[in-house]
N, C-alpha and C. Protein backbone atom coordinates (compact mmCIF):
# COMPACT_ATOMS: atom_id res chain seq x y z
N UNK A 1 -8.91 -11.50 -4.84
CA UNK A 1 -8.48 -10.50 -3.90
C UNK A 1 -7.86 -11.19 -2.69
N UNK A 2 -6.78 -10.40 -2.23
CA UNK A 2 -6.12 -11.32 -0.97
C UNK A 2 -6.88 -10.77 0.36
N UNK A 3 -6.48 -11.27 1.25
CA UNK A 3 -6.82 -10.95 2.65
C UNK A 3 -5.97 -9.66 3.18
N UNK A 4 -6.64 -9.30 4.26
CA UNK A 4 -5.58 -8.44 4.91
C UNK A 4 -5.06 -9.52 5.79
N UNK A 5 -5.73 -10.38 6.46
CA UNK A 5 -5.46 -11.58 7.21
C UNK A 5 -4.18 -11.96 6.65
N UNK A 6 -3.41 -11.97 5.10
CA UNK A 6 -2.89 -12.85 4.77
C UNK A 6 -1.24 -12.02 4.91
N UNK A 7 -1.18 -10.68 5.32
CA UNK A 7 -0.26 -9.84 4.57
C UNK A 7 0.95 -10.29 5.55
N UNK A 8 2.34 -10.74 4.48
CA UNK A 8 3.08 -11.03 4.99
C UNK A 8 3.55 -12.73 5.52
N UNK A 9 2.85 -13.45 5.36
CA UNK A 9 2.59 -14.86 6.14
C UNK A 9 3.58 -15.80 5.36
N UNK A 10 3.43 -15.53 4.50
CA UNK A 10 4.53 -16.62 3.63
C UNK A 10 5.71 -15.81 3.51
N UNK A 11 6.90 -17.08 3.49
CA UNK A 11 8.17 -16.33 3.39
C UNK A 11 8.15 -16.62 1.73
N UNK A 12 7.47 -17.39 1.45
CA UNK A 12 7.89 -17.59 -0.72
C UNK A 12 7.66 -16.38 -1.24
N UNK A 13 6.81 -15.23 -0.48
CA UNK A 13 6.26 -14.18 -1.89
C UNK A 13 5.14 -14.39 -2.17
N UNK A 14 4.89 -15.65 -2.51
CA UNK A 14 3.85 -15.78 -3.06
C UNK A 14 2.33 -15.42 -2.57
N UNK A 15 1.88 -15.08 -1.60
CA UNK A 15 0.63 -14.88 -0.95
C UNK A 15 1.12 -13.52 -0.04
N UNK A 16 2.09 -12.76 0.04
CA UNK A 16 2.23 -11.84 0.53
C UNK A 16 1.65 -10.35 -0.36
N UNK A 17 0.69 -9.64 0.13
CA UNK A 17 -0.22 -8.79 -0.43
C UNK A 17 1.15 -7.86 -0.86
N UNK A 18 1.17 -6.54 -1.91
CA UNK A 18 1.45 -5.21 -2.25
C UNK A 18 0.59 -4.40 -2.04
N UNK A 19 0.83 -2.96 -2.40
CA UNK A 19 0.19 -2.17 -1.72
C UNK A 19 -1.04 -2.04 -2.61
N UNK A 20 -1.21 -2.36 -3.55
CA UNK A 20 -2.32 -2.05 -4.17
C UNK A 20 -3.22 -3.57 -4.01
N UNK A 21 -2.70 -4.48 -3.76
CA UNK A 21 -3.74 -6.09 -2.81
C UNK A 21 -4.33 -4.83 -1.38
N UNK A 22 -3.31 -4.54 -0.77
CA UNK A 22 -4.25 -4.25 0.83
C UNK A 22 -4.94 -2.96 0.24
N UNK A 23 -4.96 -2.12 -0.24
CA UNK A 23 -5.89 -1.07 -0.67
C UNK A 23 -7.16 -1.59 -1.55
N UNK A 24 -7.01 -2.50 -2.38
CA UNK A 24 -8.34 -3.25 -3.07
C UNK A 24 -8.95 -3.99 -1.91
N UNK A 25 -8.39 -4.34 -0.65
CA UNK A 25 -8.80 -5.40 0.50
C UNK A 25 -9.57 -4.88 1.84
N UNK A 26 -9.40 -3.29 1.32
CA UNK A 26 -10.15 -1.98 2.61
C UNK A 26 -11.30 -2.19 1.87
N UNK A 27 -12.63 -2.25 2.63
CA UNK A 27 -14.08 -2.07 2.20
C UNK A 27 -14.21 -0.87 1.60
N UNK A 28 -15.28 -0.57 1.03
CA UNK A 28 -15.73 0.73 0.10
C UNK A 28 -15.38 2.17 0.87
N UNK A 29 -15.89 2.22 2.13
CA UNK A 29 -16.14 4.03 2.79
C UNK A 29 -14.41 3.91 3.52
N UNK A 30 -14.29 3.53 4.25
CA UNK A 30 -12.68 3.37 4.25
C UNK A 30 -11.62 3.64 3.16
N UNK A 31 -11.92 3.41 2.23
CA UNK A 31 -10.66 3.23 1.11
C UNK A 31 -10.62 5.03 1.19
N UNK A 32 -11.48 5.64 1.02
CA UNK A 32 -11.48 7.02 1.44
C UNK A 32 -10.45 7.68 2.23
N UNK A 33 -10.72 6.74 3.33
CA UNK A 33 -10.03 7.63 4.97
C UNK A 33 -8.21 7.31 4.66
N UNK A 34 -8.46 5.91 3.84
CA UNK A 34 -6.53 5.17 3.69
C UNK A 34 -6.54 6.23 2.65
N UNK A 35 -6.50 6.45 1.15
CA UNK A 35 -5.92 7.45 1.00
C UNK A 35 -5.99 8.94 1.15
N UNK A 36 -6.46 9.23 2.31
CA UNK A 36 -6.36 10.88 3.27
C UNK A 36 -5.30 10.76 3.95
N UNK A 37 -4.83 9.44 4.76
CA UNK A 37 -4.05 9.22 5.62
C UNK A 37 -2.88 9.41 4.99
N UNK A 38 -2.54 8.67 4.07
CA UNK A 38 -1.75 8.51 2.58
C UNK A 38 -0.91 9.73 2.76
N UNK A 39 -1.89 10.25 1.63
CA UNK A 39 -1.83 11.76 1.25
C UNK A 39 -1.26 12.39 2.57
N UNK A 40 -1.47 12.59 3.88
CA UNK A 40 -1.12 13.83 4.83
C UNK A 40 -0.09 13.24 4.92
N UNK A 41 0.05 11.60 5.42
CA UNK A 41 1.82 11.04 6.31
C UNK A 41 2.81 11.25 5.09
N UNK A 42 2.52 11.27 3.87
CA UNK A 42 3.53 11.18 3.24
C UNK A 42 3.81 12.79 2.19
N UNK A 43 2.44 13.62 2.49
CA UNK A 43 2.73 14.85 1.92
C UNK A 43 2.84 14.88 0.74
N UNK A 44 1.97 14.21 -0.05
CA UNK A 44 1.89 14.20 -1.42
C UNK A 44 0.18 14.26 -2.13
N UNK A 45 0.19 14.62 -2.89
CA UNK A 45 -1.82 14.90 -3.65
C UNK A 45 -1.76 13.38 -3.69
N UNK A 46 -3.34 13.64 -3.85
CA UNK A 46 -4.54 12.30 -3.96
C UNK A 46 -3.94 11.51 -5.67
N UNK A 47 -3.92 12.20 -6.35
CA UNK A 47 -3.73 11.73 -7.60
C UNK A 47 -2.20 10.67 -7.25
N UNK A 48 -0.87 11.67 -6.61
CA UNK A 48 0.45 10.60 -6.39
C UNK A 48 -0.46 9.25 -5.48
N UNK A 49 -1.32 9.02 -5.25
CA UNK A 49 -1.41 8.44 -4.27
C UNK A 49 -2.03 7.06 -4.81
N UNK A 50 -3.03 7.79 -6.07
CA UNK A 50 -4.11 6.90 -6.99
C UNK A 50 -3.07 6.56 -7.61
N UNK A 51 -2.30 6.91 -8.12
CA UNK A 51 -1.16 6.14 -9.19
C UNK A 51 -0.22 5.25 -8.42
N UNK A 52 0.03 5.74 -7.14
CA UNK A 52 0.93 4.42 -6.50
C UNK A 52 -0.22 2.90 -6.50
N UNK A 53 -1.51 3.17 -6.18
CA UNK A 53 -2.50 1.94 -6.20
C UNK A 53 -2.95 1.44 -7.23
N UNK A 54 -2.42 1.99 -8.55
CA UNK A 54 -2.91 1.68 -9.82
C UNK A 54 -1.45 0.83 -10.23
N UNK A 55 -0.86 1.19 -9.74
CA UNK A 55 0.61 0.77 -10.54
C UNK A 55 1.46 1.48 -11.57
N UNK A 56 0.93 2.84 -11.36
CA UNK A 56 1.46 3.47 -12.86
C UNK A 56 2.67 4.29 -12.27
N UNK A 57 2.76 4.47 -11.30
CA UNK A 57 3.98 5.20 -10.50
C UNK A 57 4.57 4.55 -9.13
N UNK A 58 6.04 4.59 -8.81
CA UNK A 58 5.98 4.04 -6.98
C UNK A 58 6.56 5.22 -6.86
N UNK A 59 6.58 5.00 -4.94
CA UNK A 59 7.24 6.68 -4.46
C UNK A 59 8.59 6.44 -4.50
N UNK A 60 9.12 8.09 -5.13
CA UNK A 60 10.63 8.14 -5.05
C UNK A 60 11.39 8.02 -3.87
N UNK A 61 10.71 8.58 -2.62
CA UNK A 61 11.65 8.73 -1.56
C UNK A 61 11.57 7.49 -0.67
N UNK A 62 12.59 6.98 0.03
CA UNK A 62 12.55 5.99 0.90
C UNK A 62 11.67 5.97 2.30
N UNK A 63 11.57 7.08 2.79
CA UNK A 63 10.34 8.14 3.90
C UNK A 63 9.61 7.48 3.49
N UNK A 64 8.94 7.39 2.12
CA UNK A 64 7.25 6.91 1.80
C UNK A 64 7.36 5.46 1.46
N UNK A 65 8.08 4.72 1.41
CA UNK A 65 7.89 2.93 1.55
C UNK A 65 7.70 2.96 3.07
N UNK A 66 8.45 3.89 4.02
CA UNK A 66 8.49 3.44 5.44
C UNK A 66 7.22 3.75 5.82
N UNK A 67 6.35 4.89 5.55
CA UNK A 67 5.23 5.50 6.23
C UNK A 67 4.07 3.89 5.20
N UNK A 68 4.45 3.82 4.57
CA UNK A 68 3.26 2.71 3.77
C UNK A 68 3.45 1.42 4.40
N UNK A 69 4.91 1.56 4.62
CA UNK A 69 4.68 -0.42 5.52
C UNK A 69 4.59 -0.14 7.10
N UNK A 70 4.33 1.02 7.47
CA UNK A 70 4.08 0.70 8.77
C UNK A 70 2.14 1.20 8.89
N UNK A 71 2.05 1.81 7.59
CA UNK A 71 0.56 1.56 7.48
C UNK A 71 0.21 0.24 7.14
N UNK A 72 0.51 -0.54 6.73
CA UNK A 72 -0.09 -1.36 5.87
C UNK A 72 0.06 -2.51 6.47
N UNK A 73 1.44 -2.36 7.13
CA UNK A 73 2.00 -3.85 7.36
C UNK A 73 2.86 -5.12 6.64
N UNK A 74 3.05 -4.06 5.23
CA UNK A 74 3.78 -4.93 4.55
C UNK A 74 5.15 -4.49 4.39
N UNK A 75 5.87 -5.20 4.67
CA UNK A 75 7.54 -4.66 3.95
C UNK A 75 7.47 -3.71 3.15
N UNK A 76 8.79 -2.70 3.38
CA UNK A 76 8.81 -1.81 2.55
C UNK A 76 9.27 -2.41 1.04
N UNK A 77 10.38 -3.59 1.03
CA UNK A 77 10.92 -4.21 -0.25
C UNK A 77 9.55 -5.05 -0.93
N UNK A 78 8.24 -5.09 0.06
CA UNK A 78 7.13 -6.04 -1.04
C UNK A 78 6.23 -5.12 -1.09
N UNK A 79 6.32 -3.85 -0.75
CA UNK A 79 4.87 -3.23 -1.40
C UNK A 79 4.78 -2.94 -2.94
N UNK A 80 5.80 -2.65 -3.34
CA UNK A 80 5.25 -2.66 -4.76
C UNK A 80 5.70 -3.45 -5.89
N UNK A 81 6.18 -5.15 -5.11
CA UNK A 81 6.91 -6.21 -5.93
C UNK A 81 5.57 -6.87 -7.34
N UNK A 82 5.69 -6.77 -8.07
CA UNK A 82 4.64 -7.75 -8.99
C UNK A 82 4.05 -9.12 -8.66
């Protein structure tokens, strides 16, 4: 698991978290409150929200990379790079 400490720090890629590193990197009762926050800033159900952190879907609109990297802190072009 990466750090939140780490998000962003390298310019290689390589140690720079996605969105589903900083959501596995929120402690247990929190991970809760991040996707509520999720869900209201970007106006989409809990389920679009579980599938963006699973990897099985990313968001279509460009609005929701912006509302996730200014949550998160990560670039909008590395939140959901492999």
């Amino acid at each position: 698991m990466k750090s939140i400490n780490n998000t962003n720090i390298s310019g290689t890629g390589k140690n720079e978290m996605t969105f589903t590193d900083y959501y596995e990197s929120i402690p247990t009762y929190p991970k809760k409150n991040f996707i509520e926050e999720v869900c209201k800033r970007c106006d989409v159900a809990r389920k679009t929200v579980e599938n963006w952190i699973a990897g099985r879907s990313k968001p279509q609109k460009h609005s929701h990379y912006l509302i996730l990297s200014e949550l998160t802190g990560i670039a909008p072009d590395k939140l959901f790079e492999s």
